[in-house]
C-alpha atoms as a PDB file:
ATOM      1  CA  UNK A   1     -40.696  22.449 -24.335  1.00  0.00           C
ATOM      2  CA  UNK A   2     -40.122  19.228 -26.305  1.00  0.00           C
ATOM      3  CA  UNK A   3     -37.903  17.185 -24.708  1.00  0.00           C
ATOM      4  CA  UNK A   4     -34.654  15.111 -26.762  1.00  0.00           C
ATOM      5  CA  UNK A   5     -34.069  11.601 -26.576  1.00  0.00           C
ATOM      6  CA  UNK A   6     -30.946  12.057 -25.165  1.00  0.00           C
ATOM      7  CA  UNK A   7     -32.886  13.964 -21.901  1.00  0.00           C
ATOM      8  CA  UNK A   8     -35.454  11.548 -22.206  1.00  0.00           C
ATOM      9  CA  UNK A   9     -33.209   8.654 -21.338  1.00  0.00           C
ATOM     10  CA  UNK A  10     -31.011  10.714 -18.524  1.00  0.00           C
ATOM     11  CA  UNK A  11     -34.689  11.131 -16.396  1.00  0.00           C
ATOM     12  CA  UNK A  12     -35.730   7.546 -17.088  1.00  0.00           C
ATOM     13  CA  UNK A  13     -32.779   6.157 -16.011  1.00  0.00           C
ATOM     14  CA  UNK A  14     -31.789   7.859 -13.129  1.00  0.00           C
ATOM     15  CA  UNK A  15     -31.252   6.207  -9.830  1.00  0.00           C
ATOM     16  CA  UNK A  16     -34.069   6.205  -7.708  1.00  0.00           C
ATOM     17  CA  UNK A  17     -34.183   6.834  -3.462  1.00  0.00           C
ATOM     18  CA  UNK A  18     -33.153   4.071  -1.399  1.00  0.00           C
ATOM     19  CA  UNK A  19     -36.703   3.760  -0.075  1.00  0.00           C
ATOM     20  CA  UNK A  20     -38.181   3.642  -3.706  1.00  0.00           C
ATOM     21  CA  UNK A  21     -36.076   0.437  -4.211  1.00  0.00           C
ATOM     22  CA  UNK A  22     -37.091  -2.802  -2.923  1.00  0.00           C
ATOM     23  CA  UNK A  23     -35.011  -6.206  -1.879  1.00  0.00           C
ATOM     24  CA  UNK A  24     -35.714  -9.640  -2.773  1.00  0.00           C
ATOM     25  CA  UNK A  25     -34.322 -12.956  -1.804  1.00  0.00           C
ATOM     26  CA  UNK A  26     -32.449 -14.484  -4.150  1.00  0.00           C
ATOM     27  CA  UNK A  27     -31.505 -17.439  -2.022  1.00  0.00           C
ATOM     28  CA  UNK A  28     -31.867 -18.551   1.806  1.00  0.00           C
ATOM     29  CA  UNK A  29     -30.165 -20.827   3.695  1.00  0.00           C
ATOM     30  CA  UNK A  30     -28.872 -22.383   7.385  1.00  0.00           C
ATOM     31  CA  UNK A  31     -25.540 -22.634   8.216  1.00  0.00           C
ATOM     32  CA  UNK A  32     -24.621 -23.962  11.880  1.00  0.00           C
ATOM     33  CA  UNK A  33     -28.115 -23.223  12.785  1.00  0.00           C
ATOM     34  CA  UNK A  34     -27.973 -19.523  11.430  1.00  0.00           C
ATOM     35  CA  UNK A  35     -30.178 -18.235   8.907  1.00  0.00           C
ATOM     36  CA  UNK A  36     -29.317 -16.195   6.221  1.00  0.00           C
ATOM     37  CA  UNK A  37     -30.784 -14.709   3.226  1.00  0.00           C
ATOM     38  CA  UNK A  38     -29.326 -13.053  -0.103  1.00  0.00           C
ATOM     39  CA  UNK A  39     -31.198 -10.785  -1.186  1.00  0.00           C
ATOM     40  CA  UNK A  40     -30.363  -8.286  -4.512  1.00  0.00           C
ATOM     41  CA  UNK A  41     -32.712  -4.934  -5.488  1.00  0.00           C
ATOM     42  CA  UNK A  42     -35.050  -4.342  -7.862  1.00  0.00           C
ATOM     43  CA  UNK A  43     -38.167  -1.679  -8.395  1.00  0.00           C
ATOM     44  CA  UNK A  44     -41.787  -2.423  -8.540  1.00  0.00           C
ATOM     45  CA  UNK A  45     -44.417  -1.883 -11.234  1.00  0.00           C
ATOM     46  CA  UNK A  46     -45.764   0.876  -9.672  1.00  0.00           C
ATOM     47  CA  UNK A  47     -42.208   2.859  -9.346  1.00  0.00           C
ATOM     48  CA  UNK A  48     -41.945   1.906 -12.926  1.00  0.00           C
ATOM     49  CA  UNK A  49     -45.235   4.096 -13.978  1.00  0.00           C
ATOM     50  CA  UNK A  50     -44.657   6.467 -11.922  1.00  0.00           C
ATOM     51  CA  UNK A  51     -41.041   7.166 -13.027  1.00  0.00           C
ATOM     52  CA  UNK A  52     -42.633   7.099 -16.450  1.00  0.00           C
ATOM     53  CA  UNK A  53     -45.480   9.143 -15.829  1.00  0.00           C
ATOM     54  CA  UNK A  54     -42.823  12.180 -14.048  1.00  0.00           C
ATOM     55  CA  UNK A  55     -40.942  11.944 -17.666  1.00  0.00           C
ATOM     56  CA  UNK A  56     -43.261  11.878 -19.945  1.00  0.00           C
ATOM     57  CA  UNK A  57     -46.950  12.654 -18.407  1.00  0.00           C
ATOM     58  CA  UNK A  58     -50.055  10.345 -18.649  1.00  0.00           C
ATOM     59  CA  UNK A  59     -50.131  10.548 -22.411  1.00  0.00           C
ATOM     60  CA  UNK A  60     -46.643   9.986 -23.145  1.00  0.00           C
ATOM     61  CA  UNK A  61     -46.479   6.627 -22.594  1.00  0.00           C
ATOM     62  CA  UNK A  62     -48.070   3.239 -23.220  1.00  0.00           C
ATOM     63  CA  UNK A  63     -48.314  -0.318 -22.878  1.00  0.00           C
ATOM     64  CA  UNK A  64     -49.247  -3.081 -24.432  1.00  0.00           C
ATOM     65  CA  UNK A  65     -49.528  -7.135 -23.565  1.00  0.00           C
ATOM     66  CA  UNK A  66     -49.550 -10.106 -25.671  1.00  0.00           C
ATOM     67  CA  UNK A  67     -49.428 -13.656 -24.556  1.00  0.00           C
ATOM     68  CA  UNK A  68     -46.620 -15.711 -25.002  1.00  0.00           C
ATOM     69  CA  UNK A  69     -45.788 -19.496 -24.091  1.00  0.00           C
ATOM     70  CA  UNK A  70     -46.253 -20.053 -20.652  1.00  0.00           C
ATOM     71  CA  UNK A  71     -45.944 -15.980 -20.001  1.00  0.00           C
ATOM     72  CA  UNK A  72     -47.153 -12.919 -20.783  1.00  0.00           C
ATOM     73  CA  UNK A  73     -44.886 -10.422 -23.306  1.00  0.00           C
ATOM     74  CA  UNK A  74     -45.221  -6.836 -22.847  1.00  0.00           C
ATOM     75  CA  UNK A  75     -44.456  -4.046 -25.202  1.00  0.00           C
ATOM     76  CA  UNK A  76     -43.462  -0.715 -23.467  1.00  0.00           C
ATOM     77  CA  UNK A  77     -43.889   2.950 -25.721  1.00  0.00           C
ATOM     78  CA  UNK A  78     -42.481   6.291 -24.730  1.00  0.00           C
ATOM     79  CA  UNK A  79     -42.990   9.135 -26.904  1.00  0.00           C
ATOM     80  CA  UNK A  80     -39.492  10.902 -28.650  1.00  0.00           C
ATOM     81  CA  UNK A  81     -40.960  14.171 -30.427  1.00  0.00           C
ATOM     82  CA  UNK A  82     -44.022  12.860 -33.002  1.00  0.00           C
ATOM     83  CA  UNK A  83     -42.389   9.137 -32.656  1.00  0.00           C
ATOM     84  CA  UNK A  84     -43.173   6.158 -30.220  1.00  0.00           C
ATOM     85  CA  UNK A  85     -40.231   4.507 -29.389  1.00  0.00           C
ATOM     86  CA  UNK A  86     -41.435   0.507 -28.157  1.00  0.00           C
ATOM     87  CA  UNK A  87     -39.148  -2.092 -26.302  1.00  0.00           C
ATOM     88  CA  UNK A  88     -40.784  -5.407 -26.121  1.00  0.00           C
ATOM     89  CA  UNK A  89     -39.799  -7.979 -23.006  1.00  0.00           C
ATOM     90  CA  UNK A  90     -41.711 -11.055 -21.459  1.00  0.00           C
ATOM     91  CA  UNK A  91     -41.768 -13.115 -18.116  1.00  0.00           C
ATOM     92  CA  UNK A  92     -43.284 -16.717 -17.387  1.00  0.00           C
ATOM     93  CA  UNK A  93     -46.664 -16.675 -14.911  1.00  0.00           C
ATOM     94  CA  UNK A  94     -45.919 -17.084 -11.003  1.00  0.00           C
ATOM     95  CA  UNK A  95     -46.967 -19.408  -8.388  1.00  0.00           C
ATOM     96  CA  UNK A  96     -48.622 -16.823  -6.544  1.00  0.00           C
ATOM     97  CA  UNK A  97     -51.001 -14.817  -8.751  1.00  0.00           C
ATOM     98  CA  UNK A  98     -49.823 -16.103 -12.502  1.00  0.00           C
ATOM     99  CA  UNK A  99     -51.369 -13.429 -14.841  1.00  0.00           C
ATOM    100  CA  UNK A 100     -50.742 -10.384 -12.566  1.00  0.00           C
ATOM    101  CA  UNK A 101     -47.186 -11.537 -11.722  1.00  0.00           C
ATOM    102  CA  UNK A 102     -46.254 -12.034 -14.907  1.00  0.00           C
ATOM    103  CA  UNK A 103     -47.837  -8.722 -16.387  1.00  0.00           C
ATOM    104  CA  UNK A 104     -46.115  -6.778 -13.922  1.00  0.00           C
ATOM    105  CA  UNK A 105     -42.411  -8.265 -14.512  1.00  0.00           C
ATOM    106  CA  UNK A 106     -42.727  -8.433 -18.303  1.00  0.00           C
ATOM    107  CA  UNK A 107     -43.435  -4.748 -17.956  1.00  0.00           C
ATOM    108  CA  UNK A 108     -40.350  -4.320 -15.147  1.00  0.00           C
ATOM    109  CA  UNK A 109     -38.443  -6.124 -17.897  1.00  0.00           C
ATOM    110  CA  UNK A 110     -39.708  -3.847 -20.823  1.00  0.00           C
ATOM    111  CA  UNK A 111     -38.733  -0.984 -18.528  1.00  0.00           C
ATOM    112  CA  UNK A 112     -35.254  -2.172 -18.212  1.00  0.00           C
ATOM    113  CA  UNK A 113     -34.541  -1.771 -21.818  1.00  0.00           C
ATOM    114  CA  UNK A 114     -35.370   1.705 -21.460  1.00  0.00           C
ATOM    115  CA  UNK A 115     -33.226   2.100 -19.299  1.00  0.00           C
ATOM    116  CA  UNK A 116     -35.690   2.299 -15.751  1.00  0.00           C
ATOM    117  CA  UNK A 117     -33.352   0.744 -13.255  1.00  0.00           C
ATOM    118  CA  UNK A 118     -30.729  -0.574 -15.394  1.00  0.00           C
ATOM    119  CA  UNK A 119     -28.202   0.378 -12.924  1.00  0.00           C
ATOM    120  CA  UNK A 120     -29.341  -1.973 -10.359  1.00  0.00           C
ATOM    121  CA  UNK A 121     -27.968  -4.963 -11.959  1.00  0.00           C
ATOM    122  CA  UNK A 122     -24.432  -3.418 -10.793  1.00  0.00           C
ATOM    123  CA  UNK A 123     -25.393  -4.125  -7.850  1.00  0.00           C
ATOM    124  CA  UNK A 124     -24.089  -6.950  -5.857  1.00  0.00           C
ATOM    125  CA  UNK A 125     -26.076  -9.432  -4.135  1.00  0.00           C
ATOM    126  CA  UNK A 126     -26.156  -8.844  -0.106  1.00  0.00           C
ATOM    127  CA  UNK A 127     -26.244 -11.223   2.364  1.00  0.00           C
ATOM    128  CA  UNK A 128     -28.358 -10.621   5.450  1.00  0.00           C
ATOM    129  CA  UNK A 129     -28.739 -12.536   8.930  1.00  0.00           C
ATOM    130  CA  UNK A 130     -31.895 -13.569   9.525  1.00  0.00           C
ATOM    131  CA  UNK A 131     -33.937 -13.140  13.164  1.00  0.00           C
ATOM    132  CA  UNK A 132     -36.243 -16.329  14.273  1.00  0.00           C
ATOM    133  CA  UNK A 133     -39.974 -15.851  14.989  1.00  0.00           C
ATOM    134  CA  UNK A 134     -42.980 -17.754  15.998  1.00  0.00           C
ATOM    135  CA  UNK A 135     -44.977 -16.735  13.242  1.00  0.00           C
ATOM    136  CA  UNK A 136     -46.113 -14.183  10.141  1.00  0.00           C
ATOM    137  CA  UNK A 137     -47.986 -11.990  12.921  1.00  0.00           C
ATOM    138  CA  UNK A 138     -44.650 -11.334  14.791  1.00  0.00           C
ATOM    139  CA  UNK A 139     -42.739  -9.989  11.600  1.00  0.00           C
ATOM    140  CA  UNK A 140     -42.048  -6.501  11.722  1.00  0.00           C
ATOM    141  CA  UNK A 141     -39.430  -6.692   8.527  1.00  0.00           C
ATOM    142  CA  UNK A 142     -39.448  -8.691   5.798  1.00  0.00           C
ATOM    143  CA  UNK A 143     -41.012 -12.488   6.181  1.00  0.00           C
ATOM    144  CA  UNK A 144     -39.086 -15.406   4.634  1.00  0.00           C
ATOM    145  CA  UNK A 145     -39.541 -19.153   6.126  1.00  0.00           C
ATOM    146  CA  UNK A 146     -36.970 -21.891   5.921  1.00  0.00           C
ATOM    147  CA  UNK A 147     -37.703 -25.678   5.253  1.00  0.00           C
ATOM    148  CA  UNK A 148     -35.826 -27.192   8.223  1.00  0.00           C
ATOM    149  CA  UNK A 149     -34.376 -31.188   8.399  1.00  0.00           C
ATOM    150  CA  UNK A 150     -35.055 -32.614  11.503  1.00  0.00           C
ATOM    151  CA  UNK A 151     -34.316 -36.020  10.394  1.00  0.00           C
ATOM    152  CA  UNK A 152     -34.341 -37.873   6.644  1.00  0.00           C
ATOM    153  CA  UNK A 153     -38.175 -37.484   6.386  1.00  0.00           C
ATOM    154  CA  UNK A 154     -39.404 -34.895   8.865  1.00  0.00           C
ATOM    155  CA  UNK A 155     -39.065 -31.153   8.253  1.00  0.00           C
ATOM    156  CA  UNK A 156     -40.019 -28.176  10.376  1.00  0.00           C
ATOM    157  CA  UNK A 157     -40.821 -24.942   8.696  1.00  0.00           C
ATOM    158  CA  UNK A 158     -39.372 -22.049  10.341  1.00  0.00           C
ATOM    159  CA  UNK A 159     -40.365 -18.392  10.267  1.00  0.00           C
ATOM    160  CA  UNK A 160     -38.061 -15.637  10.302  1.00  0.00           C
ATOM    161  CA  UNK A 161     -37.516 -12.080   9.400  1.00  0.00           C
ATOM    162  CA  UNK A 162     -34.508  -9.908   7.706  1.00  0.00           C
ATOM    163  CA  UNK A 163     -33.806  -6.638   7.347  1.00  0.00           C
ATOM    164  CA  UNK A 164     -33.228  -4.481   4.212  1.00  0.00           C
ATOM    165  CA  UNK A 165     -29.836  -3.161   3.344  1.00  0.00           C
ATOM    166  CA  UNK A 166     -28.880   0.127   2.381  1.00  0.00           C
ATOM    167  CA  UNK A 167     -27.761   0.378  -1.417  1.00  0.00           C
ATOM    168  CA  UNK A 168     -24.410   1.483  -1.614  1.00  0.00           C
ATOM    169  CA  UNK A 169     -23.417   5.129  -1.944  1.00  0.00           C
ATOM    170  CA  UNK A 170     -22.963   5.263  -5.803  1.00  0.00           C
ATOM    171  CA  UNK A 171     -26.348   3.654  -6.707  1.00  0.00           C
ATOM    172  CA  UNK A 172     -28.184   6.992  -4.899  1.00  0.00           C
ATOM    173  CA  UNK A 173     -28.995   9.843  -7.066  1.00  0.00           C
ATOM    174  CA  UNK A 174     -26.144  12.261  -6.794  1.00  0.00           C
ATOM    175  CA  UNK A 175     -24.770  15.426  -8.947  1.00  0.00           C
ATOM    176  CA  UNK A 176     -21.299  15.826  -7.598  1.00  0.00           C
ATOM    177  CA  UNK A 177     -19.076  13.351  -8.728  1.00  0.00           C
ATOM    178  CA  UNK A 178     -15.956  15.128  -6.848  1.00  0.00           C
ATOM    179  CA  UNK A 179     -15.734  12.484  -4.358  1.00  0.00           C
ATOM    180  CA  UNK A 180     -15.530   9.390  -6.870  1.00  0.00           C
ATOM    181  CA  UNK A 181     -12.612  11.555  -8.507  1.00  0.00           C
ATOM    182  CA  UNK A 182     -10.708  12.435  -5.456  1.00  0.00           C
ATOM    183  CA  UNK A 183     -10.763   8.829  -4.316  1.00  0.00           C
ATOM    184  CA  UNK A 184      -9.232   7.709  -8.202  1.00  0.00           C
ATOM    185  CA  UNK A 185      -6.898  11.069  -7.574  1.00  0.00           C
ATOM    186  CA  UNK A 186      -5.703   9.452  -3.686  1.00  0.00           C
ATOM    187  CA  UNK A 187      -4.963   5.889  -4.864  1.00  0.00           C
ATOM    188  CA  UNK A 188      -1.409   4.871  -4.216  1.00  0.00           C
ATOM    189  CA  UNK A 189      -1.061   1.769  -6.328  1.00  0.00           C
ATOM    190  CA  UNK A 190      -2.696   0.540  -9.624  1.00  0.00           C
ATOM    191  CA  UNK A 191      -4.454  -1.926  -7.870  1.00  0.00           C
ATOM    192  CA  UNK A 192      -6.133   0.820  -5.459  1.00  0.00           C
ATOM    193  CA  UNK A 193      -6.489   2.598  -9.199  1.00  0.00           C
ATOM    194  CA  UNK A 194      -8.564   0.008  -9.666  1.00  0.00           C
ATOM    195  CA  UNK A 195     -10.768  -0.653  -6.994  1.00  0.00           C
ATOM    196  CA  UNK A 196     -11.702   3.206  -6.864  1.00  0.00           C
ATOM    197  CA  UNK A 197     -12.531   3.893 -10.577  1.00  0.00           C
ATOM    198  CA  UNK A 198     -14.609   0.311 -10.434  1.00  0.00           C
ATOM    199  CA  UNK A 199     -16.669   1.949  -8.109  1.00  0.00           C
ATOM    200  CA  UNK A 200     -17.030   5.771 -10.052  1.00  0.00           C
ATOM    201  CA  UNK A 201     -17.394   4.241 -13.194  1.00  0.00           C
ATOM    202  CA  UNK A 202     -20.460   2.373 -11.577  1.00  0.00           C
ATOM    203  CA  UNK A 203     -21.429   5.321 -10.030  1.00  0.00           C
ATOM    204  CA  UNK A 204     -21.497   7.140 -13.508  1.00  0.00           C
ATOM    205  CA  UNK A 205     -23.015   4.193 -14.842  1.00  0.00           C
ATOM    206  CA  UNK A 206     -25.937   4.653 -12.426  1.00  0.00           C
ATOM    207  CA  UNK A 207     -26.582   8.427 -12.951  1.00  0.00           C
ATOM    208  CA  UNK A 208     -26.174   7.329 -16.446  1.00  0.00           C
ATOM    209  CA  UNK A 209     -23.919  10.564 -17.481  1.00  0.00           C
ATOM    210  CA  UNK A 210     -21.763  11.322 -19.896  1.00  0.00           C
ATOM    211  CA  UNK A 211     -20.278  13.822 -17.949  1.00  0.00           C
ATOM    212  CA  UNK A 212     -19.361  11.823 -15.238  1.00  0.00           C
ATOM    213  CA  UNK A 213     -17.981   8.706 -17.507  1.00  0.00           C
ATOM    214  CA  UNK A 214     -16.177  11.421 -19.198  1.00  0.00           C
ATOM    215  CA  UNK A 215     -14.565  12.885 -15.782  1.00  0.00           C
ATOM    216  CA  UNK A 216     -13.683   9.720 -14.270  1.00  0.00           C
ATOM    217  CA  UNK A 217     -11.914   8.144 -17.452  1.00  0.00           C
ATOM    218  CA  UNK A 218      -9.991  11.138 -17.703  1.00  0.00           C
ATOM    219  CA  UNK A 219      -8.943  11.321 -13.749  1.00  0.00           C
ATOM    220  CA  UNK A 220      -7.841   7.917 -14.344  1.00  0.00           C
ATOM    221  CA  UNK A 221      -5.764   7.609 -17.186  1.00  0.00           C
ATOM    222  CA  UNK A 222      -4.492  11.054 -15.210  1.00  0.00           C
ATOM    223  CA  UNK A 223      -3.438   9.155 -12.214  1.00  0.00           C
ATOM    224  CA  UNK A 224      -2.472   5.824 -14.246  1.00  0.00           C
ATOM    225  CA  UNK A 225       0.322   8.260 -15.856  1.00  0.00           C
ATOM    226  CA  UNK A 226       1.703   9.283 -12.641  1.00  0.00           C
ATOM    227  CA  UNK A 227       1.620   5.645 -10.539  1.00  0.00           C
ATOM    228  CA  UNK A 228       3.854   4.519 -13.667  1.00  0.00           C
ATOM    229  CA  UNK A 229       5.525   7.452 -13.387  1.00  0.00           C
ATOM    230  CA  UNK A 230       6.392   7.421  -9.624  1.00  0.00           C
ATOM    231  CA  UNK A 231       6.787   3.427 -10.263  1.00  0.00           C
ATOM    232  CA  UNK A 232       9.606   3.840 -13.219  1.00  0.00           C
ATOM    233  CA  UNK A 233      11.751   6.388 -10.899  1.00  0.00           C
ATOM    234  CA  UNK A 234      11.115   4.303  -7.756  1.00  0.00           C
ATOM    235  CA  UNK A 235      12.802   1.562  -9.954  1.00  0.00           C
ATOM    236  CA  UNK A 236      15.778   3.844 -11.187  1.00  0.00           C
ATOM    237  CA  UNK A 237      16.278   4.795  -8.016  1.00  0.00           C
ATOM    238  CA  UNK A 238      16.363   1.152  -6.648  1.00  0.00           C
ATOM    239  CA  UNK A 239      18.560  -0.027  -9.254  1.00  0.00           C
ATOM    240  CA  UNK A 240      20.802   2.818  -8.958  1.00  0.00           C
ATOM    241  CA  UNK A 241      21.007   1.808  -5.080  1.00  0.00           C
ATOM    242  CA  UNK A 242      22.014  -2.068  -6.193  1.00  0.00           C
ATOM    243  CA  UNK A 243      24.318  -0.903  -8.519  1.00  0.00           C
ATOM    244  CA  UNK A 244      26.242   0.596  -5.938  1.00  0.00           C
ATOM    245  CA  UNK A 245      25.832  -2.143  -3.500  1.00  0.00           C
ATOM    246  CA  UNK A 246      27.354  -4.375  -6.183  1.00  0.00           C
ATOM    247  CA  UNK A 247      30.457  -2.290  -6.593  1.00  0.00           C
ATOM    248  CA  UNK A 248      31.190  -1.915  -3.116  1.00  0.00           C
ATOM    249  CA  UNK A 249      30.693  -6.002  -2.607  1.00  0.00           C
ATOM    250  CA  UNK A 250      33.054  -6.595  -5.835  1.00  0.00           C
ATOM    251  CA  UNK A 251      35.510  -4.307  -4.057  1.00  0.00           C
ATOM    252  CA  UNK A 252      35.037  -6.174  -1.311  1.00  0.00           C
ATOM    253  CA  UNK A 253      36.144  -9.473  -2.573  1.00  0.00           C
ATOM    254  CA  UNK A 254      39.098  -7.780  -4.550  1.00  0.00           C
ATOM    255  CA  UNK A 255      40.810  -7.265  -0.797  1.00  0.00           C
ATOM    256  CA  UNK A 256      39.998 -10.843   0.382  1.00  0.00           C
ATOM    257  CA  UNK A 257      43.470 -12.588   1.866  1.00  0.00           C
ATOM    258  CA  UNK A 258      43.518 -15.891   0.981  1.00  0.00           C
ATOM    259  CA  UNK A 259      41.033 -18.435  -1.279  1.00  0.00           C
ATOM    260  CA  UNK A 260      39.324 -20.220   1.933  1.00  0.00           C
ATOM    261  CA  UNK A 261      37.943 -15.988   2.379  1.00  0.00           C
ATOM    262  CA  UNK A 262      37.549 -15.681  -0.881  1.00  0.00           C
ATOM    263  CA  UNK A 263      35.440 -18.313  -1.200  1.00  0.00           C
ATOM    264  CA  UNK A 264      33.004 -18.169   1.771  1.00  0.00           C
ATOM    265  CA  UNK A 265      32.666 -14.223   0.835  1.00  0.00           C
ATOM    266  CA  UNK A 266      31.841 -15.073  -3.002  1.00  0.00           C
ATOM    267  CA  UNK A 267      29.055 -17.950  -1.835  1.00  0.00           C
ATOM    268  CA  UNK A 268      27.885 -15.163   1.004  1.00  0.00           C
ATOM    269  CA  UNK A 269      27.203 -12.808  -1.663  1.00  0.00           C
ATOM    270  CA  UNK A 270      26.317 -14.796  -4.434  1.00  0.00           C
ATOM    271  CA  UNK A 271      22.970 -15.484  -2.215  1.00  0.00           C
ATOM    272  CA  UNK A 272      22.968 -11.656  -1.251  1.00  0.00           C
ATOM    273  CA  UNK A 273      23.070 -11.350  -4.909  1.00  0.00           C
ATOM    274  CA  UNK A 274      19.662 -13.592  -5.945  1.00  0.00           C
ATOM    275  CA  UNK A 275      17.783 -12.299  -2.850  1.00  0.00           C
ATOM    276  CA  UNK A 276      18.692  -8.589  -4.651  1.00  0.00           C
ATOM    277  CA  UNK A 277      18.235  -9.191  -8.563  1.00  0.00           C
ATOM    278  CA  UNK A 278      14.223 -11.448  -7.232  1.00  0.00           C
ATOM    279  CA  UNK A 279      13.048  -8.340  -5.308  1.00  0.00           C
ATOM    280  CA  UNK A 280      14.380  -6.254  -8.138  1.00  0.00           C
ATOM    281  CA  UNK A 281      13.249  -8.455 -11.202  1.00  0.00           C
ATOM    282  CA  UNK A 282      16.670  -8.302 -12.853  1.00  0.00           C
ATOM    283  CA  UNK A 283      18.423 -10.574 -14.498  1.00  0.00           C
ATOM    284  CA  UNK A 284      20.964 -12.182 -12.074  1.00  0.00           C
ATOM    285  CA  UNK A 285      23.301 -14.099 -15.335  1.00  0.00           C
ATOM    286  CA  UNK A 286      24.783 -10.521 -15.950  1.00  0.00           C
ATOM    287  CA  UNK A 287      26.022  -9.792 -12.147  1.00  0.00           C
ATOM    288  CA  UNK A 288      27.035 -13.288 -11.643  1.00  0.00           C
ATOM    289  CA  UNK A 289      29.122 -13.285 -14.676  1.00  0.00           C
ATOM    290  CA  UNK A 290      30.924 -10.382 -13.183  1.00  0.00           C
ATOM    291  CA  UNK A 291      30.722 -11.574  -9.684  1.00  0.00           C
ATOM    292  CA  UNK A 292      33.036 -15.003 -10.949  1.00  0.00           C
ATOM    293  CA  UNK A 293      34.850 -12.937 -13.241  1.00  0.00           C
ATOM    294  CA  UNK A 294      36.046 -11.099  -9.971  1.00  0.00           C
ATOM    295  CA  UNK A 295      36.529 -13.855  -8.404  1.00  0.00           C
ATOM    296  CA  UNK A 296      38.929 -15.818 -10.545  1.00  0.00           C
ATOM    297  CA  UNK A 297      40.863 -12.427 -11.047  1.00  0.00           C
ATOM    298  CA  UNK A 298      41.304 -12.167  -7.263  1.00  0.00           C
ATOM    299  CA  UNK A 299      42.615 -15.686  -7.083  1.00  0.00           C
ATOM    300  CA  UNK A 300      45.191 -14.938  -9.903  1.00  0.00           C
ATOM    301  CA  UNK A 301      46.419 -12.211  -7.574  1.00  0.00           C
ATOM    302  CA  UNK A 302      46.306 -13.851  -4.256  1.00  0.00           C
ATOM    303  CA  UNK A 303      48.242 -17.338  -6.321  1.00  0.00           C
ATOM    304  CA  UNK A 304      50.794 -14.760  -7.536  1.00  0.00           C
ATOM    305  CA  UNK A 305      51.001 -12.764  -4.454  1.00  0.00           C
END
């Protein structure tokens, strides 16, 4: 059965098993004698073809290299019905093998446009602790070496090792997004609204559905609703509490004896008054108005009294 384009690109760029996807260092470092690498994911050439062969078979596919300035430029063609479909990318030659290297990441790059491991750009750099050892014949992880100062012109170069991280939960293949939803359906505030539908949206980035985007835009705007919701009656019910604070602290200074009481209660709760109206957000020129109104009317009393 002919596949569409739109099932086409849902089985090219689907996430692939942690152990298809491979970690490179990005930087390296020594800090207080430690050393540290960061490393970020990407896929090899070969996962590429095969991902490409599993979607489209042997003859669906093709590629195609020109050479470029200072690089090689690949053009990558997948077959949509009776059409070929070609994305073109290019990458300079490497130290280490020039034509090969760059053949093999113009093609990664090619990929990418097609959508072949898109999703791991989402993914954040990690940063790993490196172990120290005498040499490349003691590694039993990855092998990385360090350019070490032992003084302004003498350098040691040390060997070490790191292991590879895990990807995190959303950038595995999955077809239940239930959990990404409850999590967006649990959050408390809008900035725990946040953090949870940052990491379903990448999640439904990575499976590269519809569906799921669909799901988890509509559990949050859901859940946005009722944080504002719970937010603006939390508020009512706070001001409604003030309000009757206020009342009780005007009656309060309507009883006061004499001015010397008068006046230490009004400065008392004039500060009661700004601590209440900051944690509140309210306007503080409308109580005070009232609160010397009050004030002054109390004094005509007491002076007539």
């Amino acid at each position: 059965m002919t596949q569409t384009a739109q099932q086409i690109r849902e089985k090219l760029s689907a996430p692939f098993n942690d152990h298809e996807v491979e970690w490179m260092v990005n930087r390296k470092g020594i800090n207080n004698d430690r050393l540290w690498v960061e490393v970020v994911p990407y896929i090899t050439n070969r996962a590429v073809q095969h991902r490409l062969d599993e979607v489209l078979g042997l003859d669906g596919w093709k590629n195609e290299f020109k050479d470029g300035q200072g690089g090689q430029i690949c053009g990558l063609s997948i077959k949509v019905g009776n059409t070929w479909v070609t994305k073109w990318d290019g990458a300079s030659y490497t130290d280490f093998e020039p034509l090969k290297g760059a053949l093999s990441s113009a093609m990664k790059r090619a990929s990418v446009q097609l959508g072949i491991g898109r999703y791991l750009h989402l993914v954040k750099p990690v940063f790993v602790e490196c172990q120290r050892i005498s040499d490349r014949n003691e590694c039993t992880e990855n092998y990385v070496t360090f350019k070490y100062a032992e003084s302004d012109n003498q350098y040691t170069i040390l060997s070490a090792q790191w292991a590879s991280p895990s990807l995190p939960a959303w950038a595995m293949p999955i077809s239940d997004i239930s959990p990404y939803v409850a999590d967006i359906n649990s959050a408390k505030t809008e900035t725990e609204l946040k953090k949870a539908f940052s990491t379903a949206i990448k999640c439904a980035e990575a499976q590269d559905s519809d569906v799921f985007r669909h799901d988890i835009k509509a559990a949050k705007e859901q859940r946005m609703s009722e944080i504002k919701q719970a937010k603006q009656k939390t508020q009512r019910e706070s001001l409604e509490r003030f309000e009757k604070w206020f009342a009780k602290k005007l009656e309060q200074l309507q009883k006061e004896p004499n001015e010397a009481v008068l006046d230490m209660t009004y400065t008392q709760l004039l500060q009661e008054l700004k601590g209440q109206c900051k944690s509140l957000s309210l306007d503080i020129s409308e109580y005070q108005n009232q609160l010397q109104a009050e004030k002054a009317a109390t004094i005509t009393k007491i002076q007539g009294a």
